[in-house]
Protein backbone atom coordinates (compact mmCIF):
# COMPACT_ATOMS: atom_id res chain seq x y z
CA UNK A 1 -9.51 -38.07 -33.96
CA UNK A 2 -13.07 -38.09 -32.54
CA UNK A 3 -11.91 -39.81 -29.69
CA UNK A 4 -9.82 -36.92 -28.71
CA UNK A 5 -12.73 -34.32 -29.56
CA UNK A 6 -14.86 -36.30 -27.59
CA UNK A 7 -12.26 -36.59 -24.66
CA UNK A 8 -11.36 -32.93 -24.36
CA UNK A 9 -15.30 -32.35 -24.64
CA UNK A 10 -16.04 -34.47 -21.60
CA UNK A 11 -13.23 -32.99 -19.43
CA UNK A 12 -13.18 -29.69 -20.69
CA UNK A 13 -13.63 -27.83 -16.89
CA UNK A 14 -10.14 -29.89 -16.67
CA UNK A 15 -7.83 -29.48 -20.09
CA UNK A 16 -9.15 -25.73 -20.59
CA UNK A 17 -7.89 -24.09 -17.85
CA UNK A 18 -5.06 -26.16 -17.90
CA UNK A 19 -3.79 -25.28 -21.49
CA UNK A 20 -4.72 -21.58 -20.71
CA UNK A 21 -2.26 -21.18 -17.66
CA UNK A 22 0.33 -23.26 -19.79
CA UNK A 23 -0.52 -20.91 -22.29
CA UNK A 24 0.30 -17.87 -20.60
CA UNK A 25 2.95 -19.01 -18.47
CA UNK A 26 5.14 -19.99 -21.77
CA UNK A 27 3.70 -16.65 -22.96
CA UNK A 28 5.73 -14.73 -19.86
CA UNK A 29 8.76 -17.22 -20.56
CA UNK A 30 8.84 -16.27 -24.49
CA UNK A 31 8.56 -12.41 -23.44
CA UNK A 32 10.98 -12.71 -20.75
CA UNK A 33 13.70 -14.48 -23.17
CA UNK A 34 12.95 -11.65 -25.58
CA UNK A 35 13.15 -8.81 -23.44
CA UNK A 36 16.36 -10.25 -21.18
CA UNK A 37 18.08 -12.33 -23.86
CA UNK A 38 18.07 -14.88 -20.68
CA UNK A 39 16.68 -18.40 -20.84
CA UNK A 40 14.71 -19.06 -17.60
CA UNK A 41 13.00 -22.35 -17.47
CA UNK A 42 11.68 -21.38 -14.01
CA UNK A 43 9.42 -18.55 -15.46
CA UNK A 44 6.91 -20.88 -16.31
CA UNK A 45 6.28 -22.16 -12.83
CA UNK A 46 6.86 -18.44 -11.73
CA UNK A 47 3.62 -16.54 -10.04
CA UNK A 48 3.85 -12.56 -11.31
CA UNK A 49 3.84 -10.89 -14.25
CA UNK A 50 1.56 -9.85 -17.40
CA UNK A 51 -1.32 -11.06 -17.69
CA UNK A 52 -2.17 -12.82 -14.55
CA UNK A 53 -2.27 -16.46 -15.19
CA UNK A 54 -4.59 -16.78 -12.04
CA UNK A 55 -7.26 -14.85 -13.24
CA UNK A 56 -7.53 -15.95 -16.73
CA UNK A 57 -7.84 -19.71 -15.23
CA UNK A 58 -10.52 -19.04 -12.67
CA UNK A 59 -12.35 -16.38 -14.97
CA UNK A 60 -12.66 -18.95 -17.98
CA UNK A 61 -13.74 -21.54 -15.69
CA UNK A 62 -16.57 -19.17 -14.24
CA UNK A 63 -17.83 -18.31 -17.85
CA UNK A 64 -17.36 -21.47 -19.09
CA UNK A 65 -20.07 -22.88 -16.07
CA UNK A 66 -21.68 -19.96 -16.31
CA UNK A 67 -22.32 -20.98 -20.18
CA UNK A 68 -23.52 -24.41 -19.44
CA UNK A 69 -25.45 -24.31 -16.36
CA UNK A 70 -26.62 -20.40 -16.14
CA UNK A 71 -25.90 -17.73 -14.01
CA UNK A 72 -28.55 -18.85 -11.35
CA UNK A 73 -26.87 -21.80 -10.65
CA UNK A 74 -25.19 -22.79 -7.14
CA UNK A 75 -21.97 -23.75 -9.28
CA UNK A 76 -21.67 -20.39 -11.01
CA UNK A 77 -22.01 -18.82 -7.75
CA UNK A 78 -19.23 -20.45 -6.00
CA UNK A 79 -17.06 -20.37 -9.28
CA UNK A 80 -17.76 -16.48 -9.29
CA UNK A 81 -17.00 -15.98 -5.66
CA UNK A 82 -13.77 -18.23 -5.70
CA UNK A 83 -12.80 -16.02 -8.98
CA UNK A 84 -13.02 -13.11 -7.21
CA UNK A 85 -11.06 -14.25 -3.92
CA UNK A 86 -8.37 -15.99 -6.27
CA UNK A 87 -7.72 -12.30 -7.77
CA UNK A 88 -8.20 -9.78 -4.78
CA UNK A 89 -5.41 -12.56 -3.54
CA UNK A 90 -3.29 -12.04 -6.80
CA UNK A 91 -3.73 -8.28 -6.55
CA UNK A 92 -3.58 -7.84 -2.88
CA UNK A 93 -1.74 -10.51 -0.44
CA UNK A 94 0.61 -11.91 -2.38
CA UNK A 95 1.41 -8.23 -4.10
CA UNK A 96 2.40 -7.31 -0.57
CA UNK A 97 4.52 -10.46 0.21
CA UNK A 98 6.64 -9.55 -2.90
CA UNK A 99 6.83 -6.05 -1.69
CA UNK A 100 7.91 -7.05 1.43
CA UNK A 101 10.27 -9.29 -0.22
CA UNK A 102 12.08 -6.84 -1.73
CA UNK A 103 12.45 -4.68 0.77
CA UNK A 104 14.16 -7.55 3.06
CA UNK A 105 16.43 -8.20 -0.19
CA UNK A 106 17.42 -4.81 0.38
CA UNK A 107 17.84 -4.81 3.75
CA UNK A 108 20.20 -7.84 3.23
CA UNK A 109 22.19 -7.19 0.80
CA UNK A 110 23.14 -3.17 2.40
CA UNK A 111 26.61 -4.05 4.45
CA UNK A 112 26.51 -3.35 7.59
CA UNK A 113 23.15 -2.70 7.76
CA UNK A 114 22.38 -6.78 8.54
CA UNK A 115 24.33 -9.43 10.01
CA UNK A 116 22.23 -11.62 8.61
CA UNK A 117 23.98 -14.45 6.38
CA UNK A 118 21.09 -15.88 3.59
CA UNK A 119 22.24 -18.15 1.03
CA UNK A 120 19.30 -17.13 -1.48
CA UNK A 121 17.26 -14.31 -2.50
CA UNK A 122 13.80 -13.85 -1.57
CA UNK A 123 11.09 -14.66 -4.61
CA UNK A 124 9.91 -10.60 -4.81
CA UNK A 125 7.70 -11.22 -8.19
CA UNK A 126 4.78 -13.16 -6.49
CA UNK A 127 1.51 -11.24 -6.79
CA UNK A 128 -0.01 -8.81 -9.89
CA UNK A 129 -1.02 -5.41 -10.33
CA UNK A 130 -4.48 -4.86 -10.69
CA UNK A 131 -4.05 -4.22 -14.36
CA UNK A 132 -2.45 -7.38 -14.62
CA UNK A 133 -5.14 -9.45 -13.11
CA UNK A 134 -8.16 -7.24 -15.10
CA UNK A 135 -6.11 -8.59 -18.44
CA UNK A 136 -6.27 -11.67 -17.19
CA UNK A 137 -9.60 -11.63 -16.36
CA UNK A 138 -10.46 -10.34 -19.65
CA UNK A 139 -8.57 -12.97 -21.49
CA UNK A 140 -10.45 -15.74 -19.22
CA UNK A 141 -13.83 -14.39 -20.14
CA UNK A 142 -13.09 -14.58 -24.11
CA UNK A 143 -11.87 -18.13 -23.80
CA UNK A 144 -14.71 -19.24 -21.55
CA UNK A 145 -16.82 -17.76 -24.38
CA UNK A 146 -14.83 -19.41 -27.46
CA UNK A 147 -14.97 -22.26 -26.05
């Protein structure tokens, strides 16, 4: 048993934010099969939804080396400014992309409207609303402090 303490102790920067996105992907996948009554294995590889999975991983990294080697440190600083580019992305680009998405679903599927043939749907759940990434955000900093 130590040997396992002592192994998730040594690659904690690793197995932390790992387990966390796990975490709240299977979260999304429980709360999707509740809500829908619809098993969907692909949820958990899904980008989208509440809370952002993105945030929370990047946000307990940056506390968690903001913990251990201070906020003055070169490390903290580029965690902090990766964290913050990792959720204006979330929030922002890919937000748009699935908005876009959407609409070209639309577009698609109206008759007449496209002669377009497409064998699939275009992915429109792909980025967060800011509210999603702040909860994530939050729920990263309490688990880079737990921990």
């Amino acid at each position: 048993m130590q040997g396992i303490i002592n192994f998730i102790q040594e690659y904690k920067y690793i197995i932390v934010p790992l387990l966390l996105w796990f975490g709240i992907q299977l979260f999304k996948l429980i709360y999707d099969l509740v809500t829908t009554k619809k098993f969907n294995f692909k949820r958990i590889l899904q980008a989208g939804g509440m809370p952002s999975s993105h945030s929370a991983v990047v946000v307990a990294l940056t506390t968690m080396i903001a913990k251990s080697e201070g906020i003055k440190s070169p490390l903290f600083g580029i965690s902090l400014i990766f964290s913050f580019i990792v959720m204006y992305d979330a929030a922002g680009v890919r937000r748009a992309a699935g908005k876009q998405a959407k609409l070209l679903n639309k577009i698609i599927e109206t008759p007449g409207l496209s002669g377009v043939e497409v064998s699939e749907k275009l992915v429109e759940v792909l980025g967060h609303t800011p509210v999603q990434v702040i909860v994530g955000a939050i729920i990263g900093i309490i688990v880079g402090i737990i921990i």
